[in-house]
PDB file of N, CA and C in Angstrom:
ATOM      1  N   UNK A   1     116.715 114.805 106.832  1.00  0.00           N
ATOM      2  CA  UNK A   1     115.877 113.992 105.975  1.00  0.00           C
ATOM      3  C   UNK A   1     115.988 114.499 104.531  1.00  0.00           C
ATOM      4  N   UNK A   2     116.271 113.316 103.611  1.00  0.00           N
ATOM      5  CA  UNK A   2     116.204 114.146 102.366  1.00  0.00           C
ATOM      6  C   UNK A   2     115.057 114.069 101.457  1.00  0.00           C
ATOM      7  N   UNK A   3     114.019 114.659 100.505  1.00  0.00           N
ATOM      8  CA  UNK A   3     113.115 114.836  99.712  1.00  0.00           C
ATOM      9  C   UNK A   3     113.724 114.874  98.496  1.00  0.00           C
ATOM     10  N   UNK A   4     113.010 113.914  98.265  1.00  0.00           N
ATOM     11  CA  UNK A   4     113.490 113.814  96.428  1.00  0.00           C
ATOM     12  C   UNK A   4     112.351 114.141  95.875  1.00  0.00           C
ATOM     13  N   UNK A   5     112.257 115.315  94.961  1.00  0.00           N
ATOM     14  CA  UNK A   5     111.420 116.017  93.912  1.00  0.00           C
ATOM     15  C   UNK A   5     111.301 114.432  93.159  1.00  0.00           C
ATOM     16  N   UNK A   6     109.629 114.231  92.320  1.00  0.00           N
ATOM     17  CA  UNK A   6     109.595 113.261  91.539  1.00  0.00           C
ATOM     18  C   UNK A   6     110.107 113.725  90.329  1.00  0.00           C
ATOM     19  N   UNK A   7     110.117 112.974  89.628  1.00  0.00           N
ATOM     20  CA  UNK A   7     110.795 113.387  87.690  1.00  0.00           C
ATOM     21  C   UNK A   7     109.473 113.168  87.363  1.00  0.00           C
ATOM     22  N   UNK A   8     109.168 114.321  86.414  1.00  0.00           N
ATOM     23  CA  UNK A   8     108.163 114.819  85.462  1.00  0.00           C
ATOM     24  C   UNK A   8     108.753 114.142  84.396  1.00  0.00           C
ATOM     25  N   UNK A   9     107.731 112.820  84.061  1.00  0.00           N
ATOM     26  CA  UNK A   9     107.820 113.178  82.031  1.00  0.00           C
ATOM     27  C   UNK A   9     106.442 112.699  81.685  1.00  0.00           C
ATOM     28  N   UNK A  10     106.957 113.335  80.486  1.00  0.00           N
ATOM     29  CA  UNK A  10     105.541 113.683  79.428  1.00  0.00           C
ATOM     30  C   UNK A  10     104.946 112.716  79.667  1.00  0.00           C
ATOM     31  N   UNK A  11     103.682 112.125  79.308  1.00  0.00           N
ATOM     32  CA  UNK A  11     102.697 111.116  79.256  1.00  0.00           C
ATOM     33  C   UNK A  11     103.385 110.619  77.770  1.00  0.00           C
ATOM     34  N   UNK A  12     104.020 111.046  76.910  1.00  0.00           N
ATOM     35  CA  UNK A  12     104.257 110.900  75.537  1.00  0.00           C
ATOM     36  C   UNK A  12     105.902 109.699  75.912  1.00  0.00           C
ATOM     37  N   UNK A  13     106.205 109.800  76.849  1.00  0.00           N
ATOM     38  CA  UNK A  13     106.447 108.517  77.316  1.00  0.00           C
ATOM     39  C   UNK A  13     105.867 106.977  77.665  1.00  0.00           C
ATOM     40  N   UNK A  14     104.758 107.389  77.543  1.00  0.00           N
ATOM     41  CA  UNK A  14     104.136 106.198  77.816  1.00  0.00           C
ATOM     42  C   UNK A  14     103.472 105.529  76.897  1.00  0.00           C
ATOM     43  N   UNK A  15     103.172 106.467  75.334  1.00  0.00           N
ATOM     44  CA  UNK A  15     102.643 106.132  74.333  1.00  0.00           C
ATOM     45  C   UNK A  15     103.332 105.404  73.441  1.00  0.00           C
ATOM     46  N   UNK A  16     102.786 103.925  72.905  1.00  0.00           N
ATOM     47  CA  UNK A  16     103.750 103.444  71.977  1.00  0.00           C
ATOM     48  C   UNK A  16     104.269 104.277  70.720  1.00  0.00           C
ATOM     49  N   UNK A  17     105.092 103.835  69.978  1.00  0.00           N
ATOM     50  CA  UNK A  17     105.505 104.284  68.921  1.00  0.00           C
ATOM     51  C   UNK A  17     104.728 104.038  67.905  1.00  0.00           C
ATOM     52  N   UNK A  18     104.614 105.585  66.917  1.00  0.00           N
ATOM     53  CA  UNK A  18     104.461 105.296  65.896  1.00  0.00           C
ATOM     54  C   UNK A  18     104.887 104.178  64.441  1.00  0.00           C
ATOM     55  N   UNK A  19     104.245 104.873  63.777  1.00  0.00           N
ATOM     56  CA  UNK A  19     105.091 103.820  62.806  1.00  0.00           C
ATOM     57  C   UNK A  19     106.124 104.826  61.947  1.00  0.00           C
ATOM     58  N   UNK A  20     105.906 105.941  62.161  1.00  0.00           N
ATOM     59  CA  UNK A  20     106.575 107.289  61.485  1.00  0.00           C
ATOM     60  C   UNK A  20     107.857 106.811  62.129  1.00  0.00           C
ATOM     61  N   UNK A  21     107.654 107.430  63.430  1.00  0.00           N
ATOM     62  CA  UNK A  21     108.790 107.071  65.206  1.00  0.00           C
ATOM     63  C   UNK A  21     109.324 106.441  64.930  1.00  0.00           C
ATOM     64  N   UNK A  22     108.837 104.881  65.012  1.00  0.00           N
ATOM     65  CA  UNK A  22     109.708 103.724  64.919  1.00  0.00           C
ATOM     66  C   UNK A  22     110.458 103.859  63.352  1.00  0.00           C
ATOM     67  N   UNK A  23     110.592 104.152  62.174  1.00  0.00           N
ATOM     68  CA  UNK A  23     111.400 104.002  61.218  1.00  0.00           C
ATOM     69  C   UNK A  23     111.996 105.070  61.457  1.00  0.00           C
ATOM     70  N   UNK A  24     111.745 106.357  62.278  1.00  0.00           N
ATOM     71  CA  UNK A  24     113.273 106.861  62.196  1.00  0.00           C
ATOM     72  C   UNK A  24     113.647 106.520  63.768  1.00  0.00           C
ATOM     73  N   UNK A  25     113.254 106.933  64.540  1.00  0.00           N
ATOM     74  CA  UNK A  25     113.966 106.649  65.744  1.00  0.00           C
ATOM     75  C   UNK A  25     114.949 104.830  66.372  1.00  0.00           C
ATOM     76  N   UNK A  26     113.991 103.920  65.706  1.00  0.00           N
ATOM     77  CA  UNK A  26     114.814 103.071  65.706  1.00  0.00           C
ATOM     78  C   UNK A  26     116.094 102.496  64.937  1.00  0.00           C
ATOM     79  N   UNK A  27     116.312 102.840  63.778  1.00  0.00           N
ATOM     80  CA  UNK A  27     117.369 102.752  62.431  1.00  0.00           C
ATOM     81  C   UNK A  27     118.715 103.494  63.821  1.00  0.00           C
ATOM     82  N   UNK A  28     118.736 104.275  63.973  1.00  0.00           N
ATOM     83  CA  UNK A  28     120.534 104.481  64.688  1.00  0.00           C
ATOM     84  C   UNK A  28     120.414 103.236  65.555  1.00  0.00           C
ATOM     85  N   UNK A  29     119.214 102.600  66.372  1.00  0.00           N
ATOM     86  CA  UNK A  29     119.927 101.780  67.639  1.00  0.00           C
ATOM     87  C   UNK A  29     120.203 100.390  66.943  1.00  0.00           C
ATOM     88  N   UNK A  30     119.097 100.048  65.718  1.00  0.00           N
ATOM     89  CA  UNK A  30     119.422  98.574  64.685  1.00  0.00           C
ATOM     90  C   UNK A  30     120.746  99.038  64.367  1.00  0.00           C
ATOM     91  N   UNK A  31     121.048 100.378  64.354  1.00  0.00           N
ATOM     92  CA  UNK A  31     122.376 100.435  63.088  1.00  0.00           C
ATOM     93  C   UNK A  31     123.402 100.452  64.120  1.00  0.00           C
ATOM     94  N   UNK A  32     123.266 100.381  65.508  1.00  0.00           N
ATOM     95  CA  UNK A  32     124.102 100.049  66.357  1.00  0.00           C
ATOM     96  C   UNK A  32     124.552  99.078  67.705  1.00  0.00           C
ATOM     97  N   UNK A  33     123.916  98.435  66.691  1.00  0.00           N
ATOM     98  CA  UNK A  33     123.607  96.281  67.469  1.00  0.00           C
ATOM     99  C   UNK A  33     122.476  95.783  68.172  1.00  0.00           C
ATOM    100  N   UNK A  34     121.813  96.986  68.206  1.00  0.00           N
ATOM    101  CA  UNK A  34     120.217  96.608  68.966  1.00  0.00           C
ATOM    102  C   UNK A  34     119.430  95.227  67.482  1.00  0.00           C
ATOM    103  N   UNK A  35     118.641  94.623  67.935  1.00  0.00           N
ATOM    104  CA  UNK A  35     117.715  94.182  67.307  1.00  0.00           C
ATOM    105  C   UNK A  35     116.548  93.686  67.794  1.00  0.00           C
ATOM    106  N   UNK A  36     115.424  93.956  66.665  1.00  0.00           N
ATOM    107  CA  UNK A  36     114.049  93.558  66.675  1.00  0.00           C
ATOM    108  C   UNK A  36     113.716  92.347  67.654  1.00  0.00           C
ATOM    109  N   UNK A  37     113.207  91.990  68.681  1.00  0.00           N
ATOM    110  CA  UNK A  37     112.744  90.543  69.189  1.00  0.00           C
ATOM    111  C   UNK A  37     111.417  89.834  68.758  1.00  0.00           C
ATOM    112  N   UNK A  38     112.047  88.769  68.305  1.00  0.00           N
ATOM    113  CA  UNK A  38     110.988  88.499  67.565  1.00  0.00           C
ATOM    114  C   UNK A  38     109.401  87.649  67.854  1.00  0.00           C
ATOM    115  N   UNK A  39     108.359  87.901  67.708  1.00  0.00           N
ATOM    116  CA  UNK A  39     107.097  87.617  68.332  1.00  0.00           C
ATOM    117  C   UNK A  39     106.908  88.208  69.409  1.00  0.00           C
ATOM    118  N   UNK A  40     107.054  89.524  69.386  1.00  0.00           N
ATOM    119  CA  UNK A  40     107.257  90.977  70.673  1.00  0.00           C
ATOM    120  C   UNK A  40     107.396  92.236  69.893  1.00  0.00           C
ATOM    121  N   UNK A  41     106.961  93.236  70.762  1.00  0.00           N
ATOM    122  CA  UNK A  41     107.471  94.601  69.897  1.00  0.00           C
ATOM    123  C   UNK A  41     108.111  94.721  71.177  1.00  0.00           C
ATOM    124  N   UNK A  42     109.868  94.400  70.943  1.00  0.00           N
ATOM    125  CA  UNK A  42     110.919  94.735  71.908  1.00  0.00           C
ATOM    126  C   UNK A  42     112.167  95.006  71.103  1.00  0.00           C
ATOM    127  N   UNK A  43     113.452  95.657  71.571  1.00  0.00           N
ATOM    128  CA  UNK A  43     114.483  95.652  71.387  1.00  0.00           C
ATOM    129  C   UNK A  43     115.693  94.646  71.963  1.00  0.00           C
ATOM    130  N   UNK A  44     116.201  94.613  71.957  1.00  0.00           N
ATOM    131  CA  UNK A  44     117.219  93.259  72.414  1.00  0.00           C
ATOM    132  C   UNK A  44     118.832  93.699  71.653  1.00  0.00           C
ATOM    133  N   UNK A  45     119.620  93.871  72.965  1.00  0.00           N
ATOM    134  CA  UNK A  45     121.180  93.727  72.600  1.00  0.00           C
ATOM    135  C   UNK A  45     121.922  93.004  73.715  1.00  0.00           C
ATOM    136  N   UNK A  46     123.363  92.423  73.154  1.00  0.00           N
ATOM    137  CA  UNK A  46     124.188  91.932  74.202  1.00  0.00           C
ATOM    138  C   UNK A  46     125.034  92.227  73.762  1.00  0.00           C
ATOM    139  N   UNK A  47     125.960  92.734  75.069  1.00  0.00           N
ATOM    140  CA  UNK A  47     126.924  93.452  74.952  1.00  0.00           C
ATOM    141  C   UNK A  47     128.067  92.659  75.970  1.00  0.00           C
ATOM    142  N   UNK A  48     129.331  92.414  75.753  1.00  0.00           N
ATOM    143  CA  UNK A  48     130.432  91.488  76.052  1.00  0.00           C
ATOM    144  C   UNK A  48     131.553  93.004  76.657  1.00  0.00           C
ATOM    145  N   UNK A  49     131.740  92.745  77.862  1.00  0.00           N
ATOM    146  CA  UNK A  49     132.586  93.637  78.103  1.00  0.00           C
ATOM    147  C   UNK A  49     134.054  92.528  78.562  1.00  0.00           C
ATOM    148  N   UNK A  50     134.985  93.400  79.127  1.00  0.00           N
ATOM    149  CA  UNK A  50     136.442  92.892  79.344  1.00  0.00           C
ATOM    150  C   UNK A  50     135.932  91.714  80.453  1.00  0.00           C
ATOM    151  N   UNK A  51     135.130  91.989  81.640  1.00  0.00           N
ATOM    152  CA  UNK A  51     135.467  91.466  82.717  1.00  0.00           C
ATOM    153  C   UNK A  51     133.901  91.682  83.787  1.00  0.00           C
ATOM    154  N   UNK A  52     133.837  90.572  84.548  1.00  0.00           N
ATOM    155  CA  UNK A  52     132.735  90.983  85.057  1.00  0.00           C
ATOM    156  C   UNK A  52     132.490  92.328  86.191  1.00  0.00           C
ATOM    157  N   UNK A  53     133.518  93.403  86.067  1.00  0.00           N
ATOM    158  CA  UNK A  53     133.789  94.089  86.738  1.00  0.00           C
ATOM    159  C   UNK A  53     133.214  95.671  86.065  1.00  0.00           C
ATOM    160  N   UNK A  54     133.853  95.401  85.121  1.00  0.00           N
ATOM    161  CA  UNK A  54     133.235  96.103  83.979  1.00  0.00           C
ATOM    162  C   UNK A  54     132.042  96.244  83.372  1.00  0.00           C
ATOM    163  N   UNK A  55     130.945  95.029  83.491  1.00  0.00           N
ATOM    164  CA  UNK A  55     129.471  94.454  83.349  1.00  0.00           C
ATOM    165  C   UNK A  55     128.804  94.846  84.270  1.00  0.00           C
ATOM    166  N   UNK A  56     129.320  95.213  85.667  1.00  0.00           N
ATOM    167  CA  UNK A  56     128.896  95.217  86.844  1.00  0.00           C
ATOM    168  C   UNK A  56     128.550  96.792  87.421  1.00  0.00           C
ATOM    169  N   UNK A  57     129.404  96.928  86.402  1.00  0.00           N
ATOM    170  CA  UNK A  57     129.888  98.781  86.791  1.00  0.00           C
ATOM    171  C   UNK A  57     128.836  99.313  85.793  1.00  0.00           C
ATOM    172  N   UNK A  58     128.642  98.488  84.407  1.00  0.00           N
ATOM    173  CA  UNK A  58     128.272  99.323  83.191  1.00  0.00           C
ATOM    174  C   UNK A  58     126.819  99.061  83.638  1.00  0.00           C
ATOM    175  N   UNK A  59     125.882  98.119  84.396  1.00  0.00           N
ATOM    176  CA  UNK A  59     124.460  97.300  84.727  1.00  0.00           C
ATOM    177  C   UNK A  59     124.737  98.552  86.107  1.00  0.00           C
ATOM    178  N   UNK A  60     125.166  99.264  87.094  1.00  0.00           N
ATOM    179  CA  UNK A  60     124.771 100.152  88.318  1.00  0.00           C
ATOM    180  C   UNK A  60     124.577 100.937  87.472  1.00  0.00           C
ATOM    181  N   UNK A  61     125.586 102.124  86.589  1.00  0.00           N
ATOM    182  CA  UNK A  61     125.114 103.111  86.279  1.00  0.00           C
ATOM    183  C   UNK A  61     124.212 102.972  85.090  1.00  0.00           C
ATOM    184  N   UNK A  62     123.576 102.310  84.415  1.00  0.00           N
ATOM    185  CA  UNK A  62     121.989 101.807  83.866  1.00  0.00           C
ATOM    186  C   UNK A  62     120.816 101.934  84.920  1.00  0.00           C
ATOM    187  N   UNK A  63     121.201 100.630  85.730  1.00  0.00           N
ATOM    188  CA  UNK A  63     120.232 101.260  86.778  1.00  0.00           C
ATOM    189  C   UNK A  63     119.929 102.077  87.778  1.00  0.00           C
ATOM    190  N   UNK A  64     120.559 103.002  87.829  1.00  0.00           N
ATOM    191  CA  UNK A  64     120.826 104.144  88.278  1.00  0.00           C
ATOM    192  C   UNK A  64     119.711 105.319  87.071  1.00  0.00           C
ATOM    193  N   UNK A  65     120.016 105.233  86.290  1.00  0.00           N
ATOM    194  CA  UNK A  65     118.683 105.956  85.114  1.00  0.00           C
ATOM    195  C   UNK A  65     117.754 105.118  84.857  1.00  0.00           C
ATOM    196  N   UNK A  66     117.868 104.166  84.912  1.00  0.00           N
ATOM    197  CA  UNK A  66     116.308 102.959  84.385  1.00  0.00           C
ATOM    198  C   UNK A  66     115.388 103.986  86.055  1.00  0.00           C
ATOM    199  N   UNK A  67     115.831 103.821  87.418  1.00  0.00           N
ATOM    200  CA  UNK A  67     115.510 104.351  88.199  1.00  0.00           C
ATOM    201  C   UNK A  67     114.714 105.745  88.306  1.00  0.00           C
ATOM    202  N   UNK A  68     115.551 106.519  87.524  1.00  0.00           N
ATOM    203  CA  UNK A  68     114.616 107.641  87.562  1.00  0.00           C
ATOM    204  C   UNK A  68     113.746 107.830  86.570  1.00  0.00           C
ATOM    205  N   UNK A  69     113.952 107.236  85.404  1.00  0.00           N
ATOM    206  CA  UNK A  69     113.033 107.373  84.791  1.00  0.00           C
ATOM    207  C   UNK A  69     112.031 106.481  84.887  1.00  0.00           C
ATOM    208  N   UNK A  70     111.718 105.615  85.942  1.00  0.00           N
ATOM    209  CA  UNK A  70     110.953 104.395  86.548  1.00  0.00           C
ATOM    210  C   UNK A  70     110.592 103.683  85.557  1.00  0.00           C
ATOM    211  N   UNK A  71     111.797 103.221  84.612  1.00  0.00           N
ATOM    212  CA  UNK A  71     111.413 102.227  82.947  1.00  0.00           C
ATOM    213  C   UNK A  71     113.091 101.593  83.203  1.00  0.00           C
ATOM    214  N   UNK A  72     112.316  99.936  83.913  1.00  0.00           N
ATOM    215  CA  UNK A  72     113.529  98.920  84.099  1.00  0.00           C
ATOM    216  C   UNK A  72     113.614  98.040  83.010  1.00  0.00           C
ATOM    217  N   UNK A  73     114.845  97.736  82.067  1.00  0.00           N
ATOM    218  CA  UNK A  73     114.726  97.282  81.597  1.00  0.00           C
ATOM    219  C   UNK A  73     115.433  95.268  81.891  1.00  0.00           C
ATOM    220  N   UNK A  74     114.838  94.525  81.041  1.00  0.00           N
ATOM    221  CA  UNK A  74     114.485  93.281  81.247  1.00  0.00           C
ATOM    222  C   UNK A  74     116.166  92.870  81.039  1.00  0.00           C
ATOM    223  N   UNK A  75     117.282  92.374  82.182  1.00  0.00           N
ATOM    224  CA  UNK A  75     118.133  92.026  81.661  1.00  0.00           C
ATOM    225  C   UNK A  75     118.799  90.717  82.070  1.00  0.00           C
ATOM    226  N   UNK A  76     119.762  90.235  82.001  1.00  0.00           N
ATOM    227  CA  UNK A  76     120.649  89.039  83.082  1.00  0.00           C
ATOM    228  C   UNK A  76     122.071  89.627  82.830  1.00  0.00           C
ATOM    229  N   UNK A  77     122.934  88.657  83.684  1.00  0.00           N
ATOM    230  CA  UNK A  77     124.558  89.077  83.708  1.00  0.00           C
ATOM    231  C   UNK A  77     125.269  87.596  83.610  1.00  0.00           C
ATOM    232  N   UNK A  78     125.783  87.050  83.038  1.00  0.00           N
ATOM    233  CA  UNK A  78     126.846  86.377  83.037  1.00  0.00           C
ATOM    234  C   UNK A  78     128.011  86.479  83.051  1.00  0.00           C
ATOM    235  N   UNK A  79     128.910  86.579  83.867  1.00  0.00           N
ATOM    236  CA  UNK A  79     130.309  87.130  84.118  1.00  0.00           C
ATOM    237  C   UNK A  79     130.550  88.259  83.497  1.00  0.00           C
ATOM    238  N   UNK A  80     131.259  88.018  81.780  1.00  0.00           N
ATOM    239  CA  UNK A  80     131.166  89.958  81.015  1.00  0.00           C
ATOM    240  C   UNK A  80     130.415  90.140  80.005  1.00  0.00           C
ATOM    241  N   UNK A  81     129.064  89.007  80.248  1.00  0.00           N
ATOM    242  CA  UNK A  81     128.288  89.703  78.932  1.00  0.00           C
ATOM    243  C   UNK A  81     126.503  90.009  79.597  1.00  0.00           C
ATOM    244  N   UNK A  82     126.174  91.017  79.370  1.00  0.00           N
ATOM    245  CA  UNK A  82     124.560  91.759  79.643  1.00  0.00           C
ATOM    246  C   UNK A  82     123.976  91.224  78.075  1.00  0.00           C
ATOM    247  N   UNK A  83     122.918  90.783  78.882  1.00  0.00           N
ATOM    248  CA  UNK A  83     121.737  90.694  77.540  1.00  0.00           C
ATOM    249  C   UNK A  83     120.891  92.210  78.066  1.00  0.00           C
ATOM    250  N   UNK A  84     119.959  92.390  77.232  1.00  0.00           N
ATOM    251  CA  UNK A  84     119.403  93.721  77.518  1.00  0.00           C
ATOM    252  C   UNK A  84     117.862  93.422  76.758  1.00  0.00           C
ATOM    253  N   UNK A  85     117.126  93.785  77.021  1.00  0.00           N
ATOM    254  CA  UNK A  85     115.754  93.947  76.454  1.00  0.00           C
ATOM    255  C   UNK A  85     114.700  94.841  76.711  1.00  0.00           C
ATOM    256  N   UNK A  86     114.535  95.741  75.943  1.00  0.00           N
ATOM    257  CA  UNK A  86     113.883  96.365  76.539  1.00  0.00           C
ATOM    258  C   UNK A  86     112.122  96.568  75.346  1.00  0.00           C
ATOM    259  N   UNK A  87     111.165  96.877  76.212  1.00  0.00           N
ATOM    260  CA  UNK A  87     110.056  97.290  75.977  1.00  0.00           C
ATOM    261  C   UNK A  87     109.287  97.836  77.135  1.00  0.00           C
ATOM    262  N   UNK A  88     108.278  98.755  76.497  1.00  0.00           N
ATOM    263  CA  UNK A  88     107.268  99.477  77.735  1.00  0.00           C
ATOM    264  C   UNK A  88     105.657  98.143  77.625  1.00  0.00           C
ATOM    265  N   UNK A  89     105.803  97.690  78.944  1.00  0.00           N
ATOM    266  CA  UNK A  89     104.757  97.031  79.455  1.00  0.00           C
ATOM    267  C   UNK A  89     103.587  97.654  79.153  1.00  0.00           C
ATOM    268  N   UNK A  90     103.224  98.974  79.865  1.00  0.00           N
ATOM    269  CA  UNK A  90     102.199 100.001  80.205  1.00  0.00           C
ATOM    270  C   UNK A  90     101.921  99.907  78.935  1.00  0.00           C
ATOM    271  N   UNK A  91     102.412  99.607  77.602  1.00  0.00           N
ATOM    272  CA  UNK A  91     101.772 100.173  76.003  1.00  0.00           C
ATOM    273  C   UNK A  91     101.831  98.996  75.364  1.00  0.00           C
ATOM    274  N   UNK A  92     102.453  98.075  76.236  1.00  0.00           N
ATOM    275  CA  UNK A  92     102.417  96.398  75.241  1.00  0.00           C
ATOM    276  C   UNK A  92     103.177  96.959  74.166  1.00  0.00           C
ATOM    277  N   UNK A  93     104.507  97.249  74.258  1.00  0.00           N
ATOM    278  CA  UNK A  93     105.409  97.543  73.283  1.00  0.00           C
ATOM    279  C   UNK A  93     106.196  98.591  73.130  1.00  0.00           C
ATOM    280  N   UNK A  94     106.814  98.842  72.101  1.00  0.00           N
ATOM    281  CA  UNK A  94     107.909  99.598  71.894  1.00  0.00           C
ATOM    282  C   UNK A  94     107.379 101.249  72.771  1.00  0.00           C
ATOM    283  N   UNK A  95     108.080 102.193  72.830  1.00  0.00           N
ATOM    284  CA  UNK A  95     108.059 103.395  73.449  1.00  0.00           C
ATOM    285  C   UNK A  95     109.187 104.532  73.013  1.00  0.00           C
ATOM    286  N   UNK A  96     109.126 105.668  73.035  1.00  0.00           N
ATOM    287  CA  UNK A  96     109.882 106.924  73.434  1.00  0.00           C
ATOM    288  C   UNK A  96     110.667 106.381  74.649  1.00  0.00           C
ATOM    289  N   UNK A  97     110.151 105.779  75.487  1.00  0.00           N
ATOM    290  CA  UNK A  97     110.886 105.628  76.760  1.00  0.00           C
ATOM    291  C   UNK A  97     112.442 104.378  76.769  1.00  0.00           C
ATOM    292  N   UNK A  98     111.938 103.594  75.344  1.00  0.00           N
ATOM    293  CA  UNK A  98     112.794 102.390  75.432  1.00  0.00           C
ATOM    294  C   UNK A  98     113.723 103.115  74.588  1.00  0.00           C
ATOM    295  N   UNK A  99     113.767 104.064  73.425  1.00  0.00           N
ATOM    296  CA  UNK A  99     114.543 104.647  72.845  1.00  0.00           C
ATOM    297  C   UNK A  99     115.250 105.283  73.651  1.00  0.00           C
ATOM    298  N   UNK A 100     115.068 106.211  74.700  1.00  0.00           N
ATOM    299  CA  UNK A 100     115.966 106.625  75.587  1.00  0.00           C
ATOM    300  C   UNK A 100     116.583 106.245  76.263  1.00  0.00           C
ATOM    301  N   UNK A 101     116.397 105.128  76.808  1.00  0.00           N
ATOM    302  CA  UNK A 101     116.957 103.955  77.800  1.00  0.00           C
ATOM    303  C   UNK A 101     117.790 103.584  76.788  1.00  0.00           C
ATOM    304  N   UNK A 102     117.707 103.295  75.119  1.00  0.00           N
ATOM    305  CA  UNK A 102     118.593 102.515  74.797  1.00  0.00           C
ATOM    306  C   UNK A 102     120.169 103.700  73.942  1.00  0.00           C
ATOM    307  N   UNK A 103     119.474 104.913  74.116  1.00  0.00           N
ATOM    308  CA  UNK A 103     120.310 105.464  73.653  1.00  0.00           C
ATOM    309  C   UNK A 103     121.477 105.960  74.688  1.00  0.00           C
ATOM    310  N   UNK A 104     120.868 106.030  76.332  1.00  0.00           N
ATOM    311  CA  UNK A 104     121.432 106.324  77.158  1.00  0.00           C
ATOM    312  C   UNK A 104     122.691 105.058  77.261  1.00  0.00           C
ATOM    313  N   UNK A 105     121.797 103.865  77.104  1.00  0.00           N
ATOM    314  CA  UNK A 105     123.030 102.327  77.076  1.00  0.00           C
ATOM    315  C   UNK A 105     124.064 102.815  75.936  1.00  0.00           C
ATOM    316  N   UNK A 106     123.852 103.054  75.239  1.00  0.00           N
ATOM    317  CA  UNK A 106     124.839 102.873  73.579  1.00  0.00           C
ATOM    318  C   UNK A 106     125.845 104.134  74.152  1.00  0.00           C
ATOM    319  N   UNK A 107     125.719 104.993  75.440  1.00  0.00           N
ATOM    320  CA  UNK A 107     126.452 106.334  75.158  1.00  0.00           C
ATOM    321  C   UNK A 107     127.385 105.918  76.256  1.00  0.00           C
ATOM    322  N   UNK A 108     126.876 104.888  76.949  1.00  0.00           N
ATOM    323  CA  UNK A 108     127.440 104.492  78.757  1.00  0.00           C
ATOM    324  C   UNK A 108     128.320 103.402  78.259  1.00  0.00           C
ATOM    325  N   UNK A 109     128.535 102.588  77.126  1.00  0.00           N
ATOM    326  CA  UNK A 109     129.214 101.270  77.132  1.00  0.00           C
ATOM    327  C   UNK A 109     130.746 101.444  77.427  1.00  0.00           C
TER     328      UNK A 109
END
């Protein structure tokens, strides 16, 4: 039988972002195709890969970390392109948690 230890994170995951936070922590993911959604405090990118094979592969190992860090983010698949959206529900908006999720995407493409 196997036991999986839970993942510890901070409660400071769960807190929305500042306004300090959000002007620096968000500027690298705007400055790297993420954008603002608008009438939401969310992030939003789509990303076009070769093939839906490649979309398919790049959406398991995402959710494969959206998983442990139990923060899924909002997406669809059309053959090779992922829309992506992300925000924390629990805070009605942006998060520490969506920054990581989105920095983990930008490092996996």
């Amino acid at each position: 039988m196997l036991i999986k230890e839970p993942l510890r994170f901070s409660l400071r995951y769960f807190i929305a972002l500042t306004t300090d936070e959000r002007n620096t922590l968000l500027l690298p993911l705007l400055e790297n195709g993420w954008k603002l959604v608008n009438n939401r405090d969310a992030i939003n990118k789509v990303i076009i890969f070769k093939d839906f094979n490649q979309a398919f592969g790049f959406m398991t190992k995402v959710s494969l970390m959206a998983e442990k860090m139990n923060h899924h983010p909002e997406w669809f698949n059309v053959y090779n392109k992922v829309d992506i959206t992300l925000s924390t529900h629990d805070v009605g908006g942006l998060s520490n948690n969506d920054i990581k999720l989105a920095t983990f995407i930008d490092n996996n493409i």
